[in-house]
Every structure is written in structure tokens, then in C-alpha cells.
Protein backbone atom coordinates (compact mmCIF):
# COMPACT_ATOMS: atom_id res chain seq x y z
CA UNK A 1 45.79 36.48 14.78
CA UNK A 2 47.18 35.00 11.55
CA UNK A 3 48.94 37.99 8.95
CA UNK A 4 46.80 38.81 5.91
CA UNK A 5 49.50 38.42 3.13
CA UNK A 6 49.94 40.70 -0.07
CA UNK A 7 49.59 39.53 -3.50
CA UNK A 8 53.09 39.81 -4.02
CA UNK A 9 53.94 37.52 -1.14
CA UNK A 10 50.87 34.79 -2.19
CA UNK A 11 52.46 34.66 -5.65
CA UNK A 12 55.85 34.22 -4.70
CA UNK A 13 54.70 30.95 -2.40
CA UNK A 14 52.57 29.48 -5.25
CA UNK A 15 55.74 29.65 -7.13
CA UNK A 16 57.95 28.36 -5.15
CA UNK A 17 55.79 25.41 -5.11
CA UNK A 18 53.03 25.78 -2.19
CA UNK A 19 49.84 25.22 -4.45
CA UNK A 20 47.81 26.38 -1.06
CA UNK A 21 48.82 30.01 -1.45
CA UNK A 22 46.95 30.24 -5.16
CA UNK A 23 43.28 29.90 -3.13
CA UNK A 24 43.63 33.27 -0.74
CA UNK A 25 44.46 34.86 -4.48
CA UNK A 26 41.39 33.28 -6.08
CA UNK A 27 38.84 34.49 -3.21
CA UNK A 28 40.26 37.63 -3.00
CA UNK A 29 39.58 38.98 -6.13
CA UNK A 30 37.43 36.57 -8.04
CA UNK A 31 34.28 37.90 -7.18
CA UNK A 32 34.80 41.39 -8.49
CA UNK A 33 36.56 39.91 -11.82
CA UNK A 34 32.82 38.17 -12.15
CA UNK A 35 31.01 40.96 -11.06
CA UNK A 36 32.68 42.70 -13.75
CA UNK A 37 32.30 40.18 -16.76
CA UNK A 38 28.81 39.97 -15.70
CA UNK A 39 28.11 43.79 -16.16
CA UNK A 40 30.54 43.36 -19.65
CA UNK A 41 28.70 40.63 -20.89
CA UNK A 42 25.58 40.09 -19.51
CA UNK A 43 26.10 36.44 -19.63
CA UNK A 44 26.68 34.83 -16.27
CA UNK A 45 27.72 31.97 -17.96
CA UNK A 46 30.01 32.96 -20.17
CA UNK A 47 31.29 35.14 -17.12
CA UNK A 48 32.19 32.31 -15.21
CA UNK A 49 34.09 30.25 -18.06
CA UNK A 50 36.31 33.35 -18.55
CA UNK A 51 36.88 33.89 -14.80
CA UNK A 52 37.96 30.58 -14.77
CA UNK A 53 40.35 30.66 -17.66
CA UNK A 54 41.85 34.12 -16.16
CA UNK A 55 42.57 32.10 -13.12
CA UNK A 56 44.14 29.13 -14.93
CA UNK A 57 46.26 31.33 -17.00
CA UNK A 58 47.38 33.19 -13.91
CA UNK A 59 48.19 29.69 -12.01
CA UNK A 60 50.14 28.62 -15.35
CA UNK A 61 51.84 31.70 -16.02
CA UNK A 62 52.52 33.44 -12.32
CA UNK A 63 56.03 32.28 -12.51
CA UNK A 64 56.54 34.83 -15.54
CA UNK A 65 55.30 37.58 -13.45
CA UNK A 66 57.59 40.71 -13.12
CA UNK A 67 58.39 41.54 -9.13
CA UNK A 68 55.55 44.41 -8.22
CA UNK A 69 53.11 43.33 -10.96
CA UNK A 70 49.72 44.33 -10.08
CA UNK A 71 47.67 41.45 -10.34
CA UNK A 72 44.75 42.77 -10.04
CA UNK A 73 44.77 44.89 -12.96
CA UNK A 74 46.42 41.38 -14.50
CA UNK A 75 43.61 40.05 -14.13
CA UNK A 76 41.09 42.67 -15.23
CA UNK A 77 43.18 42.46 -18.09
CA UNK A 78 42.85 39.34 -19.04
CA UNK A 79 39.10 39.04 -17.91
CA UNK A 80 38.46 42.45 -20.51
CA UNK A 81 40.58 40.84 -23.27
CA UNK A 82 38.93 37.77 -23.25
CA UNK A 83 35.52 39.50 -22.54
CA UNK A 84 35.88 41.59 -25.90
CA UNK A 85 36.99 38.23 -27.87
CA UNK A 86 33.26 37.18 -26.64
CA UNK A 87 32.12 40.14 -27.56
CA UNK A 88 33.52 40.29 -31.19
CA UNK A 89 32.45 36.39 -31.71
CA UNK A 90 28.59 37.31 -30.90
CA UNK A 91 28.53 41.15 -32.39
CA UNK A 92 26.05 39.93 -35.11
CA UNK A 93 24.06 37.83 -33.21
CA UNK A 94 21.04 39.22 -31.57
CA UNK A 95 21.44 39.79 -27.63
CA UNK A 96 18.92 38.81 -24.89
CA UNK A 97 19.05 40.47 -22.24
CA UNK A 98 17.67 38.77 -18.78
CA UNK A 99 17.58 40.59 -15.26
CA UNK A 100 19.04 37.36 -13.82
CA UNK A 101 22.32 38.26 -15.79
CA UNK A 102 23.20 41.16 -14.00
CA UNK A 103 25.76 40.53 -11.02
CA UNK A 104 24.14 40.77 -7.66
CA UNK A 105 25.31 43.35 -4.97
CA UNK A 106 25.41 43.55 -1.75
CA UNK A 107 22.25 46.10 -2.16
CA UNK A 108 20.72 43.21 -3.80
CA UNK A 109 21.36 40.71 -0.84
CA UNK A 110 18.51 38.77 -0.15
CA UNK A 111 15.95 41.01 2.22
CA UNK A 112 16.89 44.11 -0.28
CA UNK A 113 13.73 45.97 -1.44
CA UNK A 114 12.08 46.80 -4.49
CA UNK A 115 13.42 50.20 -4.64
CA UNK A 116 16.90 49.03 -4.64
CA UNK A 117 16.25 46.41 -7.72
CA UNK A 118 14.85 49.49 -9.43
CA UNK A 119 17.45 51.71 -8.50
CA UNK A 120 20.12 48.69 -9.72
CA UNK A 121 18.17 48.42 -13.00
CA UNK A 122 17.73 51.96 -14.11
CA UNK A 123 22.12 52.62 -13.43
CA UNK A 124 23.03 49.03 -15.38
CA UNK A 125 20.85 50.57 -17.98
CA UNK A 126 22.49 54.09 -17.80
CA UNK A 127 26.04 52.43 -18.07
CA UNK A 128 24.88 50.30 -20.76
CA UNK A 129 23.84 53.40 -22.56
CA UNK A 130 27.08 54.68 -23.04
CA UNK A 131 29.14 54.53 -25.96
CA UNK A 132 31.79 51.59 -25.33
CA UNK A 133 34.86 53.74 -24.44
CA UNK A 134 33.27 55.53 -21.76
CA UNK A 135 31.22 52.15 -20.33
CA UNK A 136 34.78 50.36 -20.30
CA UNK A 137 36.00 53.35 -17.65
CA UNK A 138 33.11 53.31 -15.90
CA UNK A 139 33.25 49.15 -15.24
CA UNK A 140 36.67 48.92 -14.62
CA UNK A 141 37.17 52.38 -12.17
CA UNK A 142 33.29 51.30 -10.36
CA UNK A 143 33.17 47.62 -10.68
CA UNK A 144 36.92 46.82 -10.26
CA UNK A 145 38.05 49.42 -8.02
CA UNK A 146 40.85 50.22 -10.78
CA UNK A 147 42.63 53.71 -10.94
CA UNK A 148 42.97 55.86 -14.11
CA UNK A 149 46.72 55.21 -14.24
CA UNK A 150 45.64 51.64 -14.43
CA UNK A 151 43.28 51.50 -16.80
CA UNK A 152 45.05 53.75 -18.95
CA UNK A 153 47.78 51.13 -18.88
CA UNK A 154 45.18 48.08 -19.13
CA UNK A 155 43.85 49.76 -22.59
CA UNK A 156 46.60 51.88 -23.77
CA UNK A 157 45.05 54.54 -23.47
CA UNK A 158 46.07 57.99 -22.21
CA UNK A 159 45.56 58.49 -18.70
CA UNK A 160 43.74 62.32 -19.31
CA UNK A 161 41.63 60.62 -21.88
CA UNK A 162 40.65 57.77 -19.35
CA UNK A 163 39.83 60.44 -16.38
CA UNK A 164 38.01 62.68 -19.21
CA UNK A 165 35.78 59.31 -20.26
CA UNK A 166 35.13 58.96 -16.90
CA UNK A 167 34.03 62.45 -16.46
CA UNK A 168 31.72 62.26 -19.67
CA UNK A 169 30.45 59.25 -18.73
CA UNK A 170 29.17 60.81 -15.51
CA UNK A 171 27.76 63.38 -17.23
CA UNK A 172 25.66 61.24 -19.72
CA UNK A 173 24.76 59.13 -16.68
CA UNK A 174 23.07 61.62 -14.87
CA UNK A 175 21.28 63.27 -17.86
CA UNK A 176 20.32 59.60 -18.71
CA UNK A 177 18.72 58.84 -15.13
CA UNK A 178 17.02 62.56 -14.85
CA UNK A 179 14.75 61.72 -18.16
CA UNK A 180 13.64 58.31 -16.63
């Protein structure tokens, strides 16, 4: 039974040269960096040229890593930064919004019933209700599986004011899906 390796260990191979050790990386976390972009964006597109250039910088730059990094908030990093550059670029143009956009779930795996796409639509458009702050939390604690002390660090914001978004954003959520 072969050893699943850590990040930490995957990284430090790439570097020292084996260019096989970058793939385990990609397919371990790719899929949630694009489910995320895709809920930030709502451009599967767009999501997939920035999940690619998150995953080029990371092959050019791993060698400039710090010992212990956490790449998976490195890379929800650089997948939000360069997500909000998109965002800034297209602020004043008007947004279409297509159901095929929105990143698929396991819920949503093909068999999945109607109630399930309905339940799916009616929370993407209770998150995308929120005011951006509070969205941002939600995405990156739900979608990404990051921790407050994370995305505190991620956005520079104080950890109590990331748990406290959270909180709020929960709140409006729930008041948002009991009036539909």
C-alpha cells in the first residue's frame, strides 16, 4: 500500500527536481480551487484560466516557499487575488448569469434530482446575496475548507471579524432562504 505524502513532502521533491511530484499537488486540491472561482466568478471559463495560472505560479515559484507554508491557503490566495483582479476589470460591465456556471457537486452528480438543483440554486443565490465581505468568508470557510485563522491571514483581516462575518452571514442566509 503506497504512503499518501503531505504537501510539504510533494513540494520538497518537485524542488529538488522530480517534476512527477507537482501532479499528486495539482489533483489534490485543484478541484476545490475551481469549485471556488466558479462560485467567485460565475465564469467557468475564466475559472479555469486562473486555476491554471495559480498552478503555474506555484510550479515557478515553489522553490521560494517558506518550510510549513500552507499551500492550500497559497493557493486560495492566489486563486482570490487574481479572482478580484477579474472582478475589478468587469465591475462596469453588465453580468450574465447562466446555471451552467455554477460548479457542480457531488449532490449534483449525474442521477441527482430536481430537488437537489433547487436546493443548490436557492443557497448560490443566498450566498450571492450577501454583501462581499461576508460572501468571501462564506466561500473560502464552505467551498475551500479554510479556517478563520486562515482566512484572516489570506485577507488581513482580523480573525474575530472573519468568525463574526461568518456568523452574520449565516444569519442573513437563513432569513434569506425562509422568505423564498
Amino acid at each position: 500500500m503506497a504512503m499518501v505524502q503531505s504537501d510539504e513532502e510533494l513540494l520538497a521533491e518537485f524542488c529538488g527536481g522530480r517534476r512527477d511530484a507537482f501532479e499528486p499537488l495539482y489533483h489534490r486540491h485543484a478541484s476545490n480551487v475551481l469549485t471556488y472561482l466558479c462560485t467567485m466568478l460565475k465564469d467557468r471559463d475564466i475559472a479555469e484560466d486562473i486555476l491554471q495560472q495559480v498552478f503555474i505560479s506555484l510550479a515557478q515559484n515553489a522553490h521560494a516557499l517558506n518550510p510549513g507554508t500552507n499551500l492550500r491557503a497559497y493557493l486560495f490566495a492566489g486563486a482570490r487575488n487574481r479572482a478580484l483582479n477579474v472582478r475589478r476589470d468587469r465591475q462596469n460591465r453588465p453580468r450574465f448569469v447562466s446555471v451552467e456556471t455554477f460548479p457542480t457537486t457531488s449532490e449534483m452528480s449525474p442521477g441527482a434530482n430536481i430537488e437537489n438543483a433547487e436546493t443548490l440554486r436557492k443557497l448560490n443565490a443566498a450566498i450571492d446575496a450577501l454583501p462581499e465581505g461576508e460572501r468571501e468568508v462564506v466561500l473560502l470557510h464552505t467551498r475551500a475548507d479554510l479556517g478563520f485563522r486562515e482566512i484572516a491571514e489570506m485577507t488581513g483581516t482580523p480573525q474575530g471579524t472573519v468568525a463574526t462575518r461568518y456568523r452574520t452571514a449565516l444569519g442573513r442566509m437563513k432569513e434569506f432562504l425562509s422568505h423564498d
